[in-house]
C-alpha atoms as a PDB file:
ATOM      1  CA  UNK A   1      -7.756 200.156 -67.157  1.00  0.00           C
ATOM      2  CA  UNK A   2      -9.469 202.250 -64.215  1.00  0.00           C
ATOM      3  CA  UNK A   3     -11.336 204.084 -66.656  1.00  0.00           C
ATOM      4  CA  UNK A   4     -12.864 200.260 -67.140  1.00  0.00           C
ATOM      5  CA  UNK A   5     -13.251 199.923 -63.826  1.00  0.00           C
ATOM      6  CA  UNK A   6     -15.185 202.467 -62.926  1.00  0.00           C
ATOM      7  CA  UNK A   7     -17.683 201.871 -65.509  1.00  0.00           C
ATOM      8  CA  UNK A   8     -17.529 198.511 -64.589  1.00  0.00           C
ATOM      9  CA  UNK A   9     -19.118 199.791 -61.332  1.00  0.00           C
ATOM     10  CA  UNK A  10     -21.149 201.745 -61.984  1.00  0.00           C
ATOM     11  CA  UNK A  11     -22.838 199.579 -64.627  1.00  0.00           C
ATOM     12  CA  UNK A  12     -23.074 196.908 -62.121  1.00  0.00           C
ATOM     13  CA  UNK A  13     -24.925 199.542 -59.808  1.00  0.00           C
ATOM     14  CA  UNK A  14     -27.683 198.963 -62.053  1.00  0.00           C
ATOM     15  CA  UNK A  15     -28.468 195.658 -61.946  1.00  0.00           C
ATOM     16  CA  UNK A  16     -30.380 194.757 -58.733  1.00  0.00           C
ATOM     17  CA  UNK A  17     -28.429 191.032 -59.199  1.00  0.00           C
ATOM     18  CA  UNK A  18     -25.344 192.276 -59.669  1.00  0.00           C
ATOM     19  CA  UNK A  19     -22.989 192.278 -56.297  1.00  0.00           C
ATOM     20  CA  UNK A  20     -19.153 193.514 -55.986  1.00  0.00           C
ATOM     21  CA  UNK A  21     -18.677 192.633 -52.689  1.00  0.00           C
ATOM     22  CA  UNK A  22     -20.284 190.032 -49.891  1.00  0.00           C
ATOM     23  CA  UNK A  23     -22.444 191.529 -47.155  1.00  0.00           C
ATOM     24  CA  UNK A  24     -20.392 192.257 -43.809  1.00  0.00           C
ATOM     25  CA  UNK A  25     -19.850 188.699 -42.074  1.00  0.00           C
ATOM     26  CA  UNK A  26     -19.602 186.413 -45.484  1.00  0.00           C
ATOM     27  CA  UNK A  27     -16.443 185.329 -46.005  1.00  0.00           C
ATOM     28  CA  UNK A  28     -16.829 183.722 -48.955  1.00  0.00           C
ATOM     29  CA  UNK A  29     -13.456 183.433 -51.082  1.00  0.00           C
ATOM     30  CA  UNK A  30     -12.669 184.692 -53.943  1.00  0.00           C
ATOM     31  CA  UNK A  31     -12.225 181.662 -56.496  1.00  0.00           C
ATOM     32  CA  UNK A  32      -9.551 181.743 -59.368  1.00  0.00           C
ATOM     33  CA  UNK A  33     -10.884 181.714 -62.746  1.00  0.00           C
ATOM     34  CA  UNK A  34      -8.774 179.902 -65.246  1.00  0.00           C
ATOM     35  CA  UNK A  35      -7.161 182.054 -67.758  1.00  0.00           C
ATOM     36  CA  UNK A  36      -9.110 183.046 -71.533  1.00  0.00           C
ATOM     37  CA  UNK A  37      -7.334 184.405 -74.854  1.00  0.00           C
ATOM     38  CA  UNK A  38      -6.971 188.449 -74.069  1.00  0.00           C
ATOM     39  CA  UNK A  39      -8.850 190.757 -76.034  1.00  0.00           C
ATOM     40  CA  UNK A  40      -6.256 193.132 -77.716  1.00  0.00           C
ATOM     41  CA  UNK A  41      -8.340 196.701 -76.269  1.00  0.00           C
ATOM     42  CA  UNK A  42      -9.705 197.863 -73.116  1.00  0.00           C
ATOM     43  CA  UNK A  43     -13.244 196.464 -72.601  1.00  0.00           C
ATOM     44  CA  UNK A  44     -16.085 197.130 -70.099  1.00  0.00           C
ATOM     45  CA  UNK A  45     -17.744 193.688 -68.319  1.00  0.00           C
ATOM     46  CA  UNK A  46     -21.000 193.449 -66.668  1.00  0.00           C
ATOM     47  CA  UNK A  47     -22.056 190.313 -65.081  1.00  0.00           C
ATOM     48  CA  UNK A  48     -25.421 189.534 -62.754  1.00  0.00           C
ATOM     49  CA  UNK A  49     -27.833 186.934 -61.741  1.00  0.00           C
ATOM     50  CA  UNK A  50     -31.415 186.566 -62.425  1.00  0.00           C
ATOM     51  CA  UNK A  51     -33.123 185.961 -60.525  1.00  0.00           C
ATOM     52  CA  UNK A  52     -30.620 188.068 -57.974  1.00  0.00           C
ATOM     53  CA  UNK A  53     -30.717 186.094 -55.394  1.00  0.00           C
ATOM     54  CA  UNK A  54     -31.020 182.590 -54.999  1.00  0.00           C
ATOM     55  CA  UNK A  55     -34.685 180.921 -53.272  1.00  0.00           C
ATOM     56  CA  UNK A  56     -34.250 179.986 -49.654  1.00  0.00           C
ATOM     57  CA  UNK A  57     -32.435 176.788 -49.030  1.00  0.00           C
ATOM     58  CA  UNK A  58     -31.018 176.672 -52.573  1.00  0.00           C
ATOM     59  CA  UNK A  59     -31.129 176.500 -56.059  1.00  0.00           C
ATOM     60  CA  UNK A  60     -30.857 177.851 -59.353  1.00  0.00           C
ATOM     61  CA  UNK A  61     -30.207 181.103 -61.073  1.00  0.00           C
ATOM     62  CA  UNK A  62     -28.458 182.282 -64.244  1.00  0.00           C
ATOM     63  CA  UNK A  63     -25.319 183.830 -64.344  1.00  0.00           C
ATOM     64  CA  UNK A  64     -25.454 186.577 -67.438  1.00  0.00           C
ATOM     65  CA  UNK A  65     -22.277 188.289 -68.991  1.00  0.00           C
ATOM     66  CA  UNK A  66     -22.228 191.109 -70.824  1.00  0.00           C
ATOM     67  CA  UNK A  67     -18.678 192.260 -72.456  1.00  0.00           C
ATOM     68  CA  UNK A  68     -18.529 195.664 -74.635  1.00  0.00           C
ATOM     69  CA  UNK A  69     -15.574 197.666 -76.197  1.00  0.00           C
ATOM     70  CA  UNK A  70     -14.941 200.947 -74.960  1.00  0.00           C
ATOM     71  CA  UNK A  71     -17.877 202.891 -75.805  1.00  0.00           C
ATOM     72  CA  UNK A  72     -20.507 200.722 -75.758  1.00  0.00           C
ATOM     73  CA  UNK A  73     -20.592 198.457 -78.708  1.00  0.00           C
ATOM     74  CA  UNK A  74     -21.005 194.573 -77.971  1.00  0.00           C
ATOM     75  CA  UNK A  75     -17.560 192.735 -78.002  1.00  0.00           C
ATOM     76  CA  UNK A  76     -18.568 189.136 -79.854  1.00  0.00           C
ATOM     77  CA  UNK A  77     -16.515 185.951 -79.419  1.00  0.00           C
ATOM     78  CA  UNK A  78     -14.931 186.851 -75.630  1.00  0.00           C
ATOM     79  CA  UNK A  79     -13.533 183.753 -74.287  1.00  0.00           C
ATOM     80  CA  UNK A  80     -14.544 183.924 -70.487  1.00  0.00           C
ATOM     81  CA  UNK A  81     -14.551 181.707 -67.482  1.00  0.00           C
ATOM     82  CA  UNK A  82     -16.418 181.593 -64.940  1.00  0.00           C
ATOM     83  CA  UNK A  83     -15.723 179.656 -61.253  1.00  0.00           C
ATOM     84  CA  UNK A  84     -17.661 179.368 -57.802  1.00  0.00           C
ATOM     85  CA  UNK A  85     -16.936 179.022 -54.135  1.00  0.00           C
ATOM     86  CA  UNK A  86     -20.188 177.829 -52.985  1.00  0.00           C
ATOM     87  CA  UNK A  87     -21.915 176.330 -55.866  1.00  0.00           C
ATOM     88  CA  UNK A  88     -21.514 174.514 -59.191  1.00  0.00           C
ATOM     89  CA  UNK A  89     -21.683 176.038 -62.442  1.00  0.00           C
ATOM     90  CA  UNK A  90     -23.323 173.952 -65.702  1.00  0.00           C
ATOM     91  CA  UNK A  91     -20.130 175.188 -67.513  1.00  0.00           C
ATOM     92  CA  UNK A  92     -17.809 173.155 -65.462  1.00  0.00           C
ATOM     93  CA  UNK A  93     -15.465 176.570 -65.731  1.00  0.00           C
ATOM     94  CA  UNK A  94     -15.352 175.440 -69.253  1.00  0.00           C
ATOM     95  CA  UNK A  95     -14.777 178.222 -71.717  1.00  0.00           C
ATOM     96  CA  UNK A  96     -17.900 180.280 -73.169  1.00  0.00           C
ATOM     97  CA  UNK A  97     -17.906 182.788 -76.095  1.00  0.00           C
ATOM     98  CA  UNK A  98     -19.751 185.781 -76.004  1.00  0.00           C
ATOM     99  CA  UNK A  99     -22.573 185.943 -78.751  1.00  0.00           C
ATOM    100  CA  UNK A 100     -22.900 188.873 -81.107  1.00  0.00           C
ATOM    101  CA  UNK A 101     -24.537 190.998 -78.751  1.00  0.00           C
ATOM    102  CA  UNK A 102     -21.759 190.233 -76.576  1.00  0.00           C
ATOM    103  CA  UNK A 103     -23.221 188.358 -74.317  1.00  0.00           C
ATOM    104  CA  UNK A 104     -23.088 184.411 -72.787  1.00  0.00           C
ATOM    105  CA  UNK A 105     -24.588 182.781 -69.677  1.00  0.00           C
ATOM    106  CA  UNK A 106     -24.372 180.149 -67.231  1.00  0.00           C
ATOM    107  CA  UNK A 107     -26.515 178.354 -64.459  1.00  0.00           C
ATOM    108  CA  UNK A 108     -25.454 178.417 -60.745  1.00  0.00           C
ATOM    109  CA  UNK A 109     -26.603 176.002 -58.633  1.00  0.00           C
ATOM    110  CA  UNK A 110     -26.200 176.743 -54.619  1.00  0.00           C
ATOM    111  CA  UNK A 111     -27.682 175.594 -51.469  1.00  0.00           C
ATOM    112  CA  UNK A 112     -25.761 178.358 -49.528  1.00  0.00           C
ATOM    113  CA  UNK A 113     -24.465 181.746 -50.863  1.00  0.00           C
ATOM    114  CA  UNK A 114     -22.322 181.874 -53.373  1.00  0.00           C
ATOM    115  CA  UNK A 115     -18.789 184.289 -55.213  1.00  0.00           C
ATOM    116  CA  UNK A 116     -18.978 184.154 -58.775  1.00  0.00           C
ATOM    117  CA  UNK A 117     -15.392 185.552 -60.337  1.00  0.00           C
ATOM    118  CA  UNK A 118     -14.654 185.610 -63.640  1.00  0.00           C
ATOM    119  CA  UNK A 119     -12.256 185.967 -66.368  1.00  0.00           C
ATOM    120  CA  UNK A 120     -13.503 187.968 -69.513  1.00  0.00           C
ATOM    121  CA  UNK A 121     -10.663 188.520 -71.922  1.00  0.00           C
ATOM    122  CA  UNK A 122      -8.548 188.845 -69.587  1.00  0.00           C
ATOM    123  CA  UNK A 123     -10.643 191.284 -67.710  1.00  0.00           C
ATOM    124  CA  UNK A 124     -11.675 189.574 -63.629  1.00  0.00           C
ATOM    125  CA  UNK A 125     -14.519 190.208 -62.057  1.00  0.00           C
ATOM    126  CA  UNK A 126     -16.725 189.301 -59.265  1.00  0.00           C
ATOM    127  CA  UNK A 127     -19.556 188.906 -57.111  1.00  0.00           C
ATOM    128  CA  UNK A 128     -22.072 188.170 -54.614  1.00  0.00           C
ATOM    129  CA  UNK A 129     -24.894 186.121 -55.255  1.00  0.00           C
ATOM    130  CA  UNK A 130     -26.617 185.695 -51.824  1.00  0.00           C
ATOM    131  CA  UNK A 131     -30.006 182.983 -50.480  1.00  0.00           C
ATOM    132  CA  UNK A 132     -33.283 184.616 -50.062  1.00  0.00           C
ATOM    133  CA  UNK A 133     -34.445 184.758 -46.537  1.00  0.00           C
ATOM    134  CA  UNK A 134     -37.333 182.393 -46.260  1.00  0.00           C
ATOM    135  CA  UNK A 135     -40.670 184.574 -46.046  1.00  0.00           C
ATOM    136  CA  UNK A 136     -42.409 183.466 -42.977  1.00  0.00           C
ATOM    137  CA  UNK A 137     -45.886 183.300 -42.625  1.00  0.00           C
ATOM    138  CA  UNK A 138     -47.875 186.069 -40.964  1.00  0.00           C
END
């Protein structure tokens, strides 16, 4: 399970969108996902939003999930949950399958910065999705 860790890490270090942890000085908590069927092997998750951050004062973004099997294949039909503190997801915290590439998504909607944490088979993760600083006008 660290094995899946790390890689979980450092394949979120690639995404520009994709946050482990708040800034210094958001305290945002961690929400509790509600539980999903467990996937009987050790899988690798990825999740991120795009755009990465969300526009000044609010909005919307999508939440993207990517789960694979050890190795790098897609892992279809993933029951995973996602849940907010800050925000409102489209899913409700519903459940959502991963497609055949093994991917789903969902839309956040914020007016302040949000924690998305998840439960992918089993597997939690989470992260940061902060508000754009307004661009001011030179």
């Amino acid at each position: 399970m660290k094995r899946a860790l790390v890689v979980s890490l450092l394949v979120a270090g690639l995404f520009p969108g994709c946050r482990l942890f708040p800034p210094s000085g958001d305290s945002l908590e961690e929400p509790e996902p509600l539980p999903v069927k467990k996937v009987p092997e050790e899988i690798v998750v990825a999740a991120w939003s795009e755009p990465p951050m969300l526009p000044p004062g609010g909005g919307q973004t999508q939440i993207l999930v990517r789960v694979q099997k050890r190795g790098g294949a897609p892992y279809p039909d993933v029951e995973v949950r996602l849940s907010v503190s800050g925000g409102s997801l489209y899913s409700g915290g519903g459940i959502l399958l991963t497609d055949a590439r093994g991917a789903t998504r969902d839309r956040l909607t914020a007016k302040r910065s949000a924690r998305i944490t998840l439960n992918a088979g089993g597997t939690r993760y989470s992260f940061h999705v902060p508000i754009a600083k307004p661009k001011t006008e030179e």
